[in-house]
PDB file of N, CA and C in Angstrom:
ATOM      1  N   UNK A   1      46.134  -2.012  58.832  1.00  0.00           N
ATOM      2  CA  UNK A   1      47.286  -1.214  58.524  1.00  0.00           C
ATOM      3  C   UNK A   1      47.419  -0.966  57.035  1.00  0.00           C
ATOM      4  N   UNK A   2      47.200  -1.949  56.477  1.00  0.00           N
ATOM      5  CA  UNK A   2      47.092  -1.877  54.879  1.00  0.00           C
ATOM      6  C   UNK A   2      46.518  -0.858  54.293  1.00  0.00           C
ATOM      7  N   UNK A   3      44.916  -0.430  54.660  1.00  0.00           N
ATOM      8  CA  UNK A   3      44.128   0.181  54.904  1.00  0.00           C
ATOM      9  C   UNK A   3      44.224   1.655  54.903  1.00  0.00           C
ATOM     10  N   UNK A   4      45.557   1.820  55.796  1.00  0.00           N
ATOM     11  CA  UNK A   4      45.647   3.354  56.123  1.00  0.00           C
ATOM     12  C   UNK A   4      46.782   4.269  54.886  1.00  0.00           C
ATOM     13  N   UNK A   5      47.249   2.755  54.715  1.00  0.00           N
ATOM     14  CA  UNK A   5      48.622   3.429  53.795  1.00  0.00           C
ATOM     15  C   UNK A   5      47.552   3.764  52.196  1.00  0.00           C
ATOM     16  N   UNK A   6      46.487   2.962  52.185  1.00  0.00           N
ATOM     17  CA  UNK A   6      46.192   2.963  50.736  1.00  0.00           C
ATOM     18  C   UNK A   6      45.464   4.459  50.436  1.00  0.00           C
ATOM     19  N   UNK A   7      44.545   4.914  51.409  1.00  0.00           N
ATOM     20  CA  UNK A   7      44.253   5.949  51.695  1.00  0.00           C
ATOM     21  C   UNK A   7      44.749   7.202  50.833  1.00  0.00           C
ATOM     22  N   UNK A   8      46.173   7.515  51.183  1.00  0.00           N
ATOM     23  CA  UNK A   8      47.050   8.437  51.194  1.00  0.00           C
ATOM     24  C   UNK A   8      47.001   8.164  49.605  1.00  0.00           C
ATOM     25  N   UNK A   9      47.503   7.346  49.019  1.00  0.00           N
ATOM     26  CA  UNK A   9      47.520   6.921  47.619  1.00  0.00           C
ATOM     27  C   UNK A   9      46.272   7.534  46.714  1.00  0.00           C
ATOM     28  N   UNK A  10      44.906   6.884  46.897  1.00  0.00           N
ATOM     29  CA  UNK A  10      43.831   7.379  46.277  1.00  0.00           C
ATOM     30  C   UNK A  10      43.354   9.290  46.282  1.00  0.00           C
ATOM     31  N   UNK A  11      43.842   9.535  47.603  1.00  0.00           N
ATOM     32  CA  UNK A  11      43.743  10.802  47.953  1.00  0.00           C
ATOM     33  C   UNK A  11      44.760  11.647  46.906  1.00  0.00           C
ATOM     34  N   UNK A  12      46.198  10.857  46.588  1.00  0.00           N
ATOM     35  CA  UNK A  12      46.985  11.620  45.750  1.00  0.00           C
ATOM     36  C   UNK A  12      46.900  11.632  44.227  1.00  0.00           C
ATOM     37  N   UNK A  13      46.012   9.865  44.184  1.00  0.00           N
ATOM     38  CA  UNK A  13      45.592   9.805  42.433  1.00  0.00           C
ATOM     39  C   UNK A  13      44.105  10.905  42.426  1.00  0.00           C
ATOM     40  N   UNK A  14      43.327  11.218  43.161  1.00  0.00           N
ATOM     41  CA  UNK A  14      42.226  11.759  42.715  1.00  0.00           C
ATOM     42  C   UNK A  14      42.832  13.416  42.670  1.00  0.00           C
ATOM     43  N   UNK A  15      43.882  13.904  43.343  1.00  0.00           N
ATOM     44  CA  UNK A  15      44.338  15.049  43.316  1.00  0.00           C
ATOM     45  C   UNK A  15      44.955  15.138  42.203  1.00  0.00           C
ATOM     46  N   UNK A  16      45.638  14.426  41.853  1.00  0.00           N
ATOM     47  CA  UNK A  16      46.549  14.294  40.537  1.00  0.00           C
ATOM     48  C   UNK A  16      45.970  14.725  39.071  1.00  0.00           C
ATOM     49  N   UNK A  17      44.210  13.592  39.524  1.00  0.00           N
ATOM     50  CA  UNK A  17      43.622  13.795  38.188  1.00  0.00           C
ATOM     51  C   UNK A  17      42.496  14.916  38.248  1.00  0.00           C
ATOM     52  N   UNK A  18      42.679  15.790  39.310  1.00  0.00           N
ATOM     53  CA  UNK A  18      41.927  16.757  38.679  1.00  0.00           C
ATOM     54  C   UNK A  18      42.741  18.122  38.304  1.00  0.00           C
ATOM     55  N   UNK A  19      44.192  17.576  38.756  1.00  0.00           N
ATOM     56  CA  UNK A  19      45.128  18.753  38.274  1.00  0.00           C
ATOM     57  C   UNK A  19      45.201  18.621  36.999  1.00  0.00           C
ATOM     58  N   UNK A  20      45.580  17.539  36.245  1.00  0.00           N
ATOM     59  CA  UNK A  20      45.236  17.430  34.785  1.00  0.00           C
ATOM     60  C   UNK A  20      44.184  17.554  33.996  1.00  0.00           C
ATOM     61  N   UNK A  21      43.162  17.409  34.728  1.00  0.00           N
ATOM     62  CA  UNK A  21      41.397  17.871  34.534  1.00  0.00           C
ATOM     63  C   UNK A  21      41.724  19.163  34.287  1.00  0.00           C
ATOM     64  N   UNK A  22      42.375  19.683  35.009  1.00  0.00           N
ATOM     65  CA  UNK A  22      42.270  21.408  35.145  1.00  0.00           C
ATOM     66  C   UNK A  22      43.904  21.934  33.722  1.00  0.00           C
ATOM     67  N   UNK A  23      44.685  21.428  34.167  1.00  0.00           N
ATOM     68  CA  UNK A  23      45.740  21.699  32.582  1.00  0.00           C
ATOM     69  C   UNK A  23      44.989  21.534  31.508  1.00  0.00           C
ATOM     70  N   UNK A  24      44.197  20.473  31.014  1.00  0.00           N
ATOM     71  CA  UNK A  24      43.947  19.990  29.918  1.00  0.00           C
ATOM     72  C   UNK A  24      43.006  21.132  29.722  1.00  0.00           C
ATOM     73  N   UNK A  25      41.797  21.414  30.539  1.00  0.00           N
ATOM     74  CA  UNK A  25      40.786  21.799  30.595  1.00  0.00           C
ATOM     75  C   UNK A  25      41.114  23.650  29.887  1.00  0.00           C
ATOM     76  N   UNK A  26      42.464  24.097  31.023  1.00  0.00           N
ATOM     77  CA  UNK A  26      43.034  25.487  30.710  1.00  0.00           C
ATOM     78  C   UNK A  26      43.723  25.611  29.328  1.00  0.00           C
ATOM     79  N   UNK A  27      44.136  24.233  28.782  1.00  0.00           N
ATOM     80  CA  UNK A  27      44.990  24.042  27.426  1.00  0.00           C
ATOM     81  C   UNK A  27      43.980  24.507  26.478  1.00  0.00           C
ATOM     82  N   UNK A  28      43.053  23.935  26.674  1.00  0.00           N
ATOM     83  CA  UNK A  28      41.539  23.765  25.608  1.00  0.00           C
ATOM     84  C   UNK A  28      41.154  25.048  25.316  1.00  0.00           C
ATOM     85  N   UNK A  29      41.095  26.052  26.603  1.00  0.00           N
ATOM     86  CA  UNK A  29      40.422  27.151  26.673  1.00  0.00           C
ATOM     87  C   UNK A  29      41.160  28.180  25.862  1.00  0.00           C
ATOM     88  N   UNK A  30      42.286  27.710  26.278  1.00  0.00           N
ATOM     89  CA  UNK A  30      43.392  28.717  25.088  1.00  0.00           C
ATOM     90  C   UNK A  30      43.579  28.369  23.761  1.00  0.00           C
ATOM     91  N   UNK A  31      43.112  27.653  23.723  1.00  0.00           N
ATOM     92  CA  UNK A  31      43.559  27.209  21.814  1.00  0.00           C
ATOM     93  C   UNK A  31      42.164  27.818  21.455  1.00  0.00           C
ATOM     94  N   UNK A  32      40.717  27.512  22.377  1.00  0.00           N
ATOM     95  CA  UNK A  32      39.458  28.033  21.849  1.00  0.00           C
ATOM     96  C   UNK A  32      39.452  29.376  21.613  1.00  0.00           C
ATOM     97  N   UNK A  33      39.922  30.227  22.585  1.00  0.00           N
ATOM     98  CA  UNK A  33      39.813  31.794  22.319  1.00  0.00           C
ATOM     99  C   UNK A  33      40.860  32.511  22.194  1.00  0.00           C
ATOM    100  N   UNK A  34      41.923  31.535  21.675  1.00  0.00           N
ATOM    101  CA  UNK A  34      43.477  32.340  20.588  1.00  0.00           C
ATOM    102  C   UNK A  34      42.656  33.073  19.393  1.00  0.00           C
ATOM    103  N   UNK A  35      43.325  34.235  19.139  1.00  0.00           N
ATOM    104  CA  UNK A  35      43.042  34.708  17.958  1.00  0.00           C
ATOM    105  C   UNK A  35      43.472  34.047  16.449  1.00  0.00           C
ATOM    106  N   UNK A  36      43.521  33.854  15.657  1.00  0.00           N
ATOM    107  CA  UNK A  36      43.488  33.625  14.807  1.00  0.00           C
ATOM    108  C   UNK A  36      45.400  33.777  14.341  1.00  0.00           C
ATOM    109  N   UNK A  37      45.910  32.525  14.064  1.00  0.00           N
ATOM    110  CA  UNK A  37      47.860  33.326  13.793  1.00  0.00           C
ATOM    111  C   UNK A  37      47.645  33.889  11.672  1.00  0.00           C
ATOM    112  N   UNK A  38      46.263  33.603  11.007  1.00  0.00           N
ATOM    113  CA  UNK A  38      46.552  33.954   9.888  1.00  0.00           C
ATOM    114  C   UNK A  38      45.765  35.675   9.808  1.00  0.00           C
ATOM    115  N   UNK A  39      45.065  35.465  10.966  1.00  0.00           N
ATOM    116  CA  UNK A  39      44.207  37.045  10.871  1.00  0.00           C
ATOM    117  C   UNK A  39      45.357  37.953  11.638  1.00  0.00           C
ATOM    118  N   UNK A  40      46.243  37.925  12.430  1.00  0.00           N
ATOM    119  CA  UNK A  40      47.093  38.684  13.073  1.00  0.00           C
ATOM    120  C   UNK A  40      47.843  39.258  12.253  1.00  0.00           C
ATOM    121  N   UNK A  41      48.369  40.839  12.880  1.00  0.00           N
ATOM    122  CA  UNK A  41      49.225  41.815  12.126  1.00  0.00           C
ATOM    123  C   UNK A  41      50.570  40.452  12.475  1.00  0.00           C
ATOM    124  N   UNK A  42      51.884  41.588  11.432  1.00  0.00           N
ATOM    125  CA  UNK A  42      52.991  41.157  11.897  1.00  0.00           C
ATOM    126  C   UNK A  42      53.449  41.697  12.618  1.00  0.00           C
ATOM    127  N   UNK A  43      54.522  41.605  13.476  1.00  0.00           N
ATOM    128  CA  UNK A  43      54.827  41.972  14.861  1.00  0.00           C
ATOM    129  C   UNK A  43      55.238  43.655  14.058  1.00  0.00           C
ATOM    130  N   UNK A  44      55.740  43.861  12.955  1.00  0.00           N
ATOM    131  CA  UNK A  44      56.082  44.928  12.307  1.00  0.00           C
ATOM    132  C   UNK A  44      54.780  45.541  12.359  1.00  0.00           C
ATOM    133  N   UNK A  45      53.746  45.424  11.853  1.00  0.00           N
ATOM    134  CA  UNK A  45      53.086  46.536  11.692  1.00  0.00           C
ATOM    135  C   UNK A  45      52.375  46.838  12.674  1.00  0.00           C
ATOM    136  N   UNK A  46      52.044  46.212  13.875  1.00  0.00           N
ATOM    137  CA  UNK A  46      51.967  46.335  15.327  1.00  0.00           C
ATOM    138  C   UNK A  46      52.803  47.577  15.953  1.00  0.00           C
ATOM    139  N   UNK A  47      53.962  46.587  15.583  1.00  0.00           N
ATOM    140  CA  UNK A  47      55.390  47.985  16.634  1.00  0.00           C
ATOM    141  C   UNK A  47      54.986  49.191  15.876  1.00  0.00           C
ATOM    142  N   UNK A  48      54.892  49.434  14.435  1.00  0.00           N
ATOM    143  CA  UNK A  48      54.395  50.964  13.780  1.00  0.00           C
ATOM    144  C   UNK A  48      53.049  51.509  14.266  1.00  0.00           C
ATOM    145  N   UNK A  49      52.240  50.179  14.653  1.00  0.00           N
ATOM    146  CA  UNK A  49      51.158  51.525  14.952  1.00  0.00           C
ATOM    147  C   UNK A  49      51.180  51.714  16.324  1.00  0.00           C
ATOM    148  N   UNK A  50      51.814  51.268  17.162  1.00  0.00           N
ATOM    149  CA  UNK A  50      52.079  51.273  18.426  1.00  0.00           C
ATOM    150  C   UNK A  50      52.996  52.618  18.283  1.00  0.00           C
ATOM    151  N   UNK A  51      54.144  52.541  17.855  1.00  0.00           N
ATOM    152  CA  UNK A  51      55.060  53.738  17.579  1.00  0.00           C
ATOM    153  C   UNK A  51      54.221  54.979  17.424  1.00  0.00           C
ATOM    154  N   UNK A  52      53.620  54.966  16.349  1.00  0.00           N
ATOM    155  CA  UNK A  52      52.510  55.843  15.521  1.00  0.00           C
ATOM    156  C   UNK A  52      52.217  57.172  16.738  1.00  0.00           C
ATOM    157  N   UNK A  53      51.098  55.691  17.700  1.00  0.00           N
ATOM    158  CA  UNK A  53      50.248  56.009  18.420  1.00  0.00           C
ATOM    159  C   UNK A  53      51.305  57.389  19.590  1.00  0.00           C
ATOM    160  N   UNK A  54      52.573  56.604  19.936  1.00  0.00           N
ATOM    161  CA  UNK A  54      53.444  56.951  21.172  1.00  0.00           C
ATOM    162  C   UNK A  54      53.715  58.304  20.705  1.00  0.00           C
ATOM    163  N   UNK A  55      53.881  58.021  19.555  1.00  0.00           N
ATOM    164  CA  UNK A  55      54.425  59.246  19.392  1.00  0.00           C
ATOM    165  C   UNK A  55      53.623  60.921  18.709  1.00  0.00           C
ATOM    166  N   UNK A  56      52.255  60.202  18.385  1.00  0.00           N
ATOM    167  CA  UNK A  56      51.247  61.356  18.439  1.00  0.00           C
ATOM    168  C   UNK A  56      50.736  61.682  20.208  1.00  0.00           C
ATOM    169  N   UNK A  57      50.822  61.066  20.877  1.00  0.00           N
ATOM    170  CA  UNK A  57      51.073  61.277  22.230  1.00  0.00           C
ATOM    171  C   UNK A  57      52.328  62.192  22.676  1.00  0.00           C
ATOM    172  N   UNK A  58      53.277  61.795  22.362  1.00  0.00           N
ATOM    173  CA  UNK A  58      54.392  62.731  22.448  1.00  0.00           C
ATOM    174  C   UNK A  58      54.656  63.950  22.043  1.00  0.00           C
ATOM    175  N   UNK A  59      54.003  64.511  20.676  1.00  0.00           N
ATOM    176  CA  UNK A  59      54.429  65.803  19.968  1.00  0.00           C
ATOM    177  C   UNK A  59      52.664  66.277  20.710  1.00  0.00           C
ATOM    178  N   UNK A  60      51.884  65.776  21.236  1.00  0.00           N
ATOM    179  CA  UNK A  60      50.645  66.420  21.852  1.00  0.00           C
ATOM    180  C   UNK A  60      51.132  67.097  22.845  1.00  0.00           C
ATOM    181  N   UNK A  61      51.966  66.374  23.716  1.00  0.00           N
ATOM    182  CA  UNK A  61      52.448  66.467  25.298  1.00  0.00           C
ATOM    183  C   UNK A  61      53.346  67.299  25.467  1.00  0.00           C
ATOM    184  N   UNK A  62      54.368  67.582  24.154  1.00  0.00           N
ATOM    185  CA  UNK A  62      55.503  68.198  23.816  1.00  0.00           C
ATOM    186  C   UNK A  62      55.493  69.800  23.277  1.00  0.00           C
ATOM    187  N   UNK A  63      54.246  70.101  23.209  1.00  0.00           N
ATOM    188  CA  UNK A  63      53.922  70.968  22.514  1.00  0.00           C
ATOM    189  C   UNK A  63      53.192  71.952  23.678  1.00  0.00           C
ATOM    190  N   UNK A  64      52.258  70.796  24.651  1.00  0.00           N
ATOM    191  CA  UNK A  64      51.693  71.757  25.798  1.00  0.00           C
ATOM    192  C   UNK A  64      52.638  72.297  26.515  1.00  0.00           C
ATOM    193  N   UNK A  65      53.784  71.545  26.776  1.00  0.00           N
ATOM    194  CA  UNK A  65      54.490  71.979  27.861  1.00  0.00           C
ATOM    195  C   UNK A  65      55.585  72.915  27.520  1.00  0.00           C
ATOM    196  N   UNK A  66      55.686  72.823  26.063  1.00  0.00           N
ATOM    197  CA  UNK A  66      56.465  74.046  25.322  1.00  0.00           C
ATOM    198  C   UNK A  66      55.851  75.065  25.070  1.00  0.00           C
ATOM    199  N   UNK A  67      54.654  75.641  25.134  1.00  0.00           N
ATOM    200  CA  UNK A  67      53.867  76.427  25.360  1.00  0.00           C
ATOM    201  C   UNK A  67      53.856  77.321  26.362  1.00  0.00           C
ATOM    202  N   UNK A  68      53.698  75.659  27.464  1.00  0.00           N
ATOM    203  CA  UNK A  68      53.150  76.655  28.965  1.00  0.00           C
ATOM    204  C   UNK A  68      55.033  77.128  29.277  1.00  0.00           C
ATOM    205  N   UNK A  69      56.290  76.045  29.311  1.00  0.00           N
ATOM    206  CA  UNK A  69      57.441  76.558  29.596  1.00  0.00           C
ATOM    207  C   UNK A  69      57.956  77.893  28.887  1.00  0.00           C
ATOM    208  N   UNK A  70      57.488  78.421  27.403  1.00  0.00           N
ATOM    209  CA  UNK A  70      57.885  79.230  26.654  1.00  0.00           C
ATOM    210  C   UNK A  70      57.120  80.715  27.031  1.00  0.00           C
ATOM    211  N   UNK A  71      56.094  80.401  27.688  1.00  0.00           N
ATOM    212  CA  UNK A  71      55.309  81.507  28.064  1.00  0.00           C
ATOM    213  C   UNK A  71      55.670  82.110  29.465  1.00  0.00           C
ATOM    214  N   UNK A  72      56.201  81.080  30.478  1.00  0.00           N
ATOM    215  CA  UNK A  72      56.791  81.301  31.299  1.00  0.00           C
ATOM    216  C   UNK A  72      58.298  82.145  31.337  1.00  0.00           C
ATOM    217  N   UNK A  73      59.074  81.659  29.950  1.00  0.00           N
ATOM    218  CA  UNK A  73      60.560  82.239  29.655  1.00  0.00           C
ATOM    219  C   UNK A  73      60.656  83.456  29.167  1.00  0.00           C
ATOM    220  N   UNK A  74      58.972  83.714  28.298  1.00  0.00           N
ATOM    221  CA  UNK A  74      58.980  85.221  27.636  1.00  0.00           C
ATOM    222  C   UNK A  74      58.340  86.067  29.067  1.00  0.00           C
ATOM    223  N   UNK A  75      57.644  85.259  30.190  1.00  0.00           N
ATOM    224  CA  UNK A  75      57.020  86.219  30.898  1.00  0.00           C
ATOM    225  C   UNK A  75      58.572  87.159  31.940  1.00  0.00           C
ATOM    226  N   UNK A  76      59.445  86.215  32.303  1.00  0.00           N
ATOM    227  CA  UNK A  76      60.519  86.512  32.719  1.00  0.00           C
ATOM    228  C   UNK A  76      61.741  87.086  32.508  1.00  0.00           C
ATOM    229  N   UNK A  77      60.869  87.019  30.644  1.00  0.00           N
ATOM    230  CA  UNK A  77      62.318  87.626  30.226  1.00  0.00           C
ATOM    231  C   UNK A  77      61.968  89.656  30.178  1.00  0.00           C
ATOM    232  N   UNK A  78      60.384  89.851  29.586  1.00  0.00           N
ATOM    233  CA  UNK A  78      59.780  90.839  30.181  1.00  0.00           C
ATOM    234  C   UNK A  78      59.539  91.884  31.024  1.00  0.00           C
ATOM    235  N   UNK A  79      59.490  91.019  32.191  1.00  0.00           N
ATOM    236  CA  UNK A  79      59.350  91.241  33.839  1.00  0.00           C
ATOM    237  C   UNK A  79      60.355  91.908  34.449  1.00  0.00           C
ATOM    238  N   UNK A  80      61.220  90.855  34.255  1.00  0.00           N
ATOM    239  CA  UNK A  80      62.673  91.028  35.063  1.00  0.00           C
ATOM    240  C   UNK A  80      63.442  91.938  35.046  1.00  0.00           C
ATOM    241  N   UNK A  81      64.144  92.561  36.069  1.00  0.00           N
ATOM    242  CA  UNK A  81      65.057  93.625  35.641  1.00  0.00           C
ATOM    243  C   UNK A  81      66.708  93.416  35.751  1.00  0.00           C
ATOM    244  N   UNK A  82      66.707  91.796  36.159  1.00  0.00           N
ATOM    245  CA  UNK A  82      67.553  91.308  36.739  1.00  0.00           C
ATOM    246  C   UNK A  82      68.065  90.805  34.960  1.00  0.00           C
ATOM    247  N   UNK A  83      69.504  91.547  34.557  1.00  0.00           N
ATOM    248  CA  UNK A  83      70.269  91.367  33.359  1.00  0.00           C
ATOM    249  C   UNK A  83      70.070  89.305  32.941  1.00  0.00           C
ATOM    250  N   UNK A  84      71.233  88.636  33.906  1.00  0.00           N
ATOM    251  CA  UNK A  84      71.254  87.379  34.488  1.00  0.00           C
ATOM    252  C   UNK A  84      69.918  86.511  34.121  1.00  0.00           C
ATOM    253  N   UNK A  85      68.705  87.173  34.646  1.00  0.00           N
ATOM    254  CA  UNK A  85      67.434  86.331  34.676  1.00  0.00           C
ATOM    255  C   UNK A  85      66.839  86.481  33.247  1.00  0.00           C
ATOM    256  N   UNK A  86      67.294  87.835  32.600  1.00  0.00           N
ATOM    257  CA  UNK A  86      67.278  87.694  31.282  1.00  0.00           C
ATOM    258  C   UNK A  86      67.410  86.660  30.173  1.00  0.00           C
ATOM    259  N   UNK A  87      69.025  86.904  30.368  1.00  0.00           N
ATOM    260  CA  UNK A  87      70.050  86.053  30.157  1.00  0.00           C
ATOM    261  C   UNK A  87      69.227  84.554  29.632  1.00  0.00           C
ATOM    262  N   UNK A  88      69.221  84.272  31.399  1.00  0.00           N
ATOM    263  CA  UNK A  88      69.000  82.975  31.112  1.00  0.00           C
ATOM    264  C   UNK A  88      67.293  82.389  30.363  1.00  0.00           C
ATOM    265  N   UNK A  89      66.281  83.371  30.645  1.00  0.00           N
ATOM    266  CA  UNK A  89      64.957  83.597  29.818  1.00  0.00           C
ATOM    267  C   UNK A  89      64.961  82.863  28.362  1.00  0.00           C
ATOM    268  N   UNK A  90      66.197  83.673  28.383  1.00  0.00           N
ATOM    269  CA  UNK A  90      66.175  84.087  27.338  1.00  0.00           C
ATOM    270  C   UNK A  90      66.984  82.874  26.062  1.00  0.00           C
ATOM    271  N   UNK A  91      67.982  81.951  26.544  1.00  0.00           N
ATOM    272  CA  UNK A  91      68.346  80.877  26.656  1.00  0.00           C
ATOM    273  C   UNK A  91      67.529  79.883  26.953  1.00  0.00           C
ATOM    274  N   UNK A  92      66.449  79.784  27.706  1.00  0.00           N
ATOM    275  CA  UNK A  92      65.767  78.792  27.842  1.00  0.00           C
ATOM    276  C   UNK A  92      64.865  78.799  26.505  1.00  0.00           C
ATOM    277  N   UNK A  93      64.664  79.783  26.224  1.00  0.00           N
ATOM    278  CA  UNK A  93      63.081  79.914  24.969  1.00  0.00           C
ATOM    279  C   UNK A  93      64.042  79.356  23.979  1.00  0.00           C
ATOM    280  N   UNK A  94      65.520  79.141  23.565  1.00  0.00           N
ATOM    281  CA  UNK A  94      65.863  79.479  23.026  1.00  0.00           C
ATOM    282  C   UNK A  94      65.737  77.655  22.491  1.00  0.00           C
ATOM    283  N   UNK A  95      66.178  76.756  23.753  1.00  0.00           N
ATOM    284  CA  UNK A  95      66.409  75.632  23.832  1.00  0.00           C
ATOM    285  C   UNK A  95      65.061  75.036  23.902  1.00  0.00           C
ATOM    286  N   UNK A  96      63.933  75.438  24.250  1.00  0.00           N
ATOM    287  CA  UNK A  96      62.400  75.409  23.875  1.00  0.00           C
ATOM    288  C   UNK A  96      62.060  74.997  22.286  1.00  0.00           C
ATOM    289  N   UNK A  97      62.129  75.975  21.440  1.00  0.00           N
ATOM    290  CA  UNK A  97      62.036  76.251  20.538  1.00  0.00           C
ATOM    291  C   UNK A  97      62.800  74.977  19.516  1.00  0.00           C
ATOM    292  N   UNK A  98      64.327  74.979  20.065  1.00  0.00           N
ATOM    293  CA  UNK A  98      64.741  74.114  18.906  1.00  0.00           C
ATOM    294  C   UNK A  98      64.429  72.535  19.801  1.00  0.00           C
ATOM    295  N   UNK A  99      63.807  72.859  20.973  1.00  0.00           N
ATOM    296  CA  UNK A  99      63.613  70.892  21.133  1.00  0.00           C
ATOM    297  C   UNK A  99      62.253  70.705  20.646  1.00  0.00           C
ATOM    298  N   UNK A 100      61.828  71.729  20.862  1.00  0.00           N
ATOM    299  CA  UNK A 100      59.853  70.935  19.893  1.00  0.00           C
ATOM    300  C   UNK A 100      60.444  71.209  18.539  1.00  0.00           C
ATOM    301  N   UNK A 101      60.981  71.998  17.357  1.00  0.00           N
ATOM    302  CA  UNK A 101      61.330  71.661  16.285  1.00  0.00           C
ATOM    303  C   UNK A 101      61.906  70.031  15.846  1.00  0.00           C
ATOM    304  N   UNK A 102      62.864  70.084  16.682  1.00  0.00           N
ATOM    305  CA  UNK A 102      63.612  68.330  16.453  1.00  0.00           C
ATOM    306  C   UNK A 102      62.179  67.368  16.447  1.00  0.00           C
ATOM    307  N   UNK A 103      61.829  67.652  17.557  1.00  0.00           N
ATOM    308  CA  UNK A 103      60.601  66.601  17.848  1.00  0.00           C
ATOM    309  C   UNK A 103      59.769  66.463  16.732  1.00  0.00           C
ATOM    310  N   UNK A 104      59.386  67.947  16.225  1.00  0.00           N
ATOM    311  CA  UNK A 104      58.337  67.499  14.900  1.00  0.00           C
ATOM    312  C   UNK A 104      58.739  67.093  13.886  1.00  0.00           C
ATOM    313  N   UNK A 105      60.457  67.571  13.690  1.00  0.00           N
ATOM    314  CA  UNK A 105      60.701  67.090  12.166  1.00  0.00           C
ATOM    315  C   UNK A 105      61.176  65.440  12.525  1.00  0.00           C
ATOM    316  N   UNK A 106      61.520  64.835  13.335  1.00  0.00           N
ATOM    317  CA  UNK A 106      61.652  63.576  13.528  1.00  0.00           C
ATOM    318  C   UNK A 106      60.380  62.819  12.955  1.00  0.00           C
ATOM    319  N   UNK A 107      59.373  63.232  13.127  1.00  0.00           N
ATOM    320  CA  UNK A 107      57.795  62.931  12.908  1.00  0.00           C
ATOM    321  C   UNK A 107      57.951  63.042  11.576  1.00  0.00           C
ATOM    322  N   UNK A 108      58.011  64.099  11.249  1.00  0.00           N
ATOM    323  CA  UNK A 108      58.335  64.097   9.489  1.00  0.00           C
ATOM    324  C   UNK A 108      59.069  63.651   8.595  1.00  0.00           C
ATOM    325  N   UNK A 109      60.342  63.377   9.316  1.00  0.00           N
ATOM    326  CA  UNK A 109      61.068  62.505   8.794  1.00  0.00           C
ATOM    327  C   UNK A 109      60.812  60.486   8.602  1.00  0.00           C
ATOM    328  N   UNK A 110      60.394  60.398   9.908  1.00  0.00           N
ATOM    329  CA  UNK A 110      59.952  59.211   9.974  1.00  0.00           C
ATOM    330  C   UNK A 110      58.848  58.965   8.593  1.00  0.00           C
ATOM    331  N   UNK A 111      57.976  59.562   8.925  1.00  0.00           N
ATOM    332  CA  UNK A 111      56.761  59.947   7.883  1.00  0.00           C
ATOM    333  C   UNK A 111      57.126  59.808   6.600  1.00  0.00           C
ATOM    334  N   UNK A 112      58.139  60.657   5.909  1.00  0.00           N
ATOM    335  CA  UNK A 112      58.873  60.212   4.920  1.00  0.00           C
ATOM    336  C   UNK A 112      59.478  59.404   4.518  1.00  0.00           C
ATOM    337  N   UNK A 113      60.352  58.720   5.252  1.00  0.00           N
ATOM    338  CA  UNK A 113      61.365  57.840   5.187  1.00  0.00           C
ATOM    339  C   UNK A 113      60.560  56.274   5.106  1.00  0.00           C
ATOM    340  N   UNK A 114      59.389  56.640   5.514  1.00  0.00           N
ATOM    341  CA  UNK A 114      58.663  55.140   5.919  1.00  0.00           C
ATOM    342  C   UNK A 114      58.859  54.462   4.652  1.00  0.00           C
ATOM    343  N   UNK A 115      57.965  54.863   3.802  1.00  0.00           N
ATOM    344  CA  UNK A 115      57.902  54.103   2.185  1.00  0.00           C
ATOM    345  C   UNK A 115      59.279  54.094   1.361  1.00  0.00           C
ATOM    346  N   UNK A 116      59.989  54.506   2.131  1.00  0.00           N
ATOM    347  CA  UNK A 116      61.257  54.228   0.984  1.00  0.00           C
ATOM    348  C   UNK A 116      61.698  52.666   1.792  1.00  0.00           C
ATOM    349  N   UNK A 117      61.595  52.692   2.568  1.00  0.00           N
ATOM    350  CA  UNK A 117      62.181  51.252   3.506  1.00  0.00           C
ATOM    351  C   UNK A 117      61.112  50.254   3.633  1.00  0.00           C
ATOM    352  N   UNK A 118      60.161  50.466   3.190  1.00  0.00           N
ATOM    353  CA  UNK A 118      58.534  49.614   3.675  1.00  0.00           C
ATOM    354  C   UNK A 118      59.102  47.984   3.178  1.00  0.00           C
ATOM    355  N   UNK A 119      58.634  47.161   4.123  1.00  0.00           N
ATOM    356  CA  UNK A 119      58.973  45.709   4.411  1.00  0.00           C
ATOM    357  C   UNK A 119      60.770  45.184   4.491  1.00  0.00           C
ATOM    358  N   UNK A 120      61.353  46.077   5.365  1.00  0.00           N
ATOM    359  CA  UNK A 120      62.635  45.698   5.761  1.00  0.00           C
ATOM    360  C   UNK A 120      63.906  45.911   4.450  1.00  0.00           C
ATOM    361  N   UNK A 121      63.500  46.108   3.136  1.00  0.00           N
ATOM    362  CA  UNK A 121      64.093  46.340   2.038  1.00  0.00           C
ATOM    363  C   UNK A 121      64.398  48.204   1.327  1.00  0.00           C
ATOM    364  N   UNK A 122      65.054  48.400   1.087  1.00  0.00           N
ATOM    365  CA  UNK A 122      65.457  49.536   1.039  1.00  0.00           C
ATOM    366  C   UNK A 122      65.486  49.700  -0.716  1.00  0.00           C
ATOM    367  N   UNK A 123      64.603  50.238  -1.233  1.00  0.00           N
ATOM    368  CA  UNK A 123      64.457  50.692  -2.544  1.00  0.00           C
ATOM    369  C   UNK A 123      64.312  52.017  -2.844  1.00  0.00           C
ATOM    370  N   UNK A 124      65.784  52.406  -3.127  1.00  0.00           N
ATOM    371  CA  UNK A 124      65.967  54.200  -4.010  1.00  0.00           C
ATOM    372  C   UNK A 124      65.084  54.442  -5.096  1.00  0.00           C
TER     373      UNK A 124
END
C-alpha cells in the first residue's frame, strides 16, 4: 500500500522538474536572443517612424481615391442634366479638394513643426 501512494508523488516531482527544466530553459532563451536595451531606438523615435511610415501610406491612399472620387464628381457634374445632381457634383469635388488639402498640409505642418519641439522641449 505504501508503494502505491509513493508512485503518485515521484510521478508529480519528475513532472514538476521538467516544468522548471522548461521555464528556466524558455527564461534563458529570452535573455539569449533579446535585442540589445543600449542598441534600441526610444520608444519616441519608433512612434515617429512608425507615424512617418502611416502616414506616407495615408496621403498615397488619400490621393488615389481623391482622384478616382473627383473624376467621378466632374464626370457627373458634365453628364447630367439633372440641376440637383449638379448641385450636389458639384459640392462633393468641392469637399474632395479641401479634404486632400488638410491632409497634405498636416504632413507639412508636422514636417515643420518637428524640429522646433525635437526631444519633448520646446525651443523658439
Amino acid at each position: 500500500m505504501a508503494q502505491n501512494q509513493k508512485k503518485p508523488r515521484e510521478h508529480l516531482s519528475l513532472r514538476l522538474q521538467r516544468w522548471f527544466q522548461g521555464a528556466a530553459s524558455t527564461c534563458y532563451m529570452m535573455v539569449l536572443f533579446a535585442p540589445s536595451a543600449a542598441a534600441a531606438d526610444t520608444i519616441w523615435s519608433r512612434f515617429s517612424t512608425i507615424m512617418a511610415d502611416v502616414y506616407g501610406e495615408l496621403v498615397g491612399i488619400s490621393t488615389i481615391v481623391a482622384v478616382t472620387a473627383a473624376s467621378v464628381a466632374l464626370l457627373v457634374r458634365m453628364i447630367s442634366r439633372n440641376e440637383r445632381a449638379v448641385s450636389e457634383a458639384t459640392s462633393w469635388l468641392k469637399r474632395i479638394v479641401v479634404t486632400w488639402v488638410v491632409l497634405n498640409t498636416l504632413g507639412f505642418a508636422v514636417a515643420y513643426l518637428q524640429p522646433l519641439i525635437q526631444g519633448g522641449q520646446y525651443t523658439p
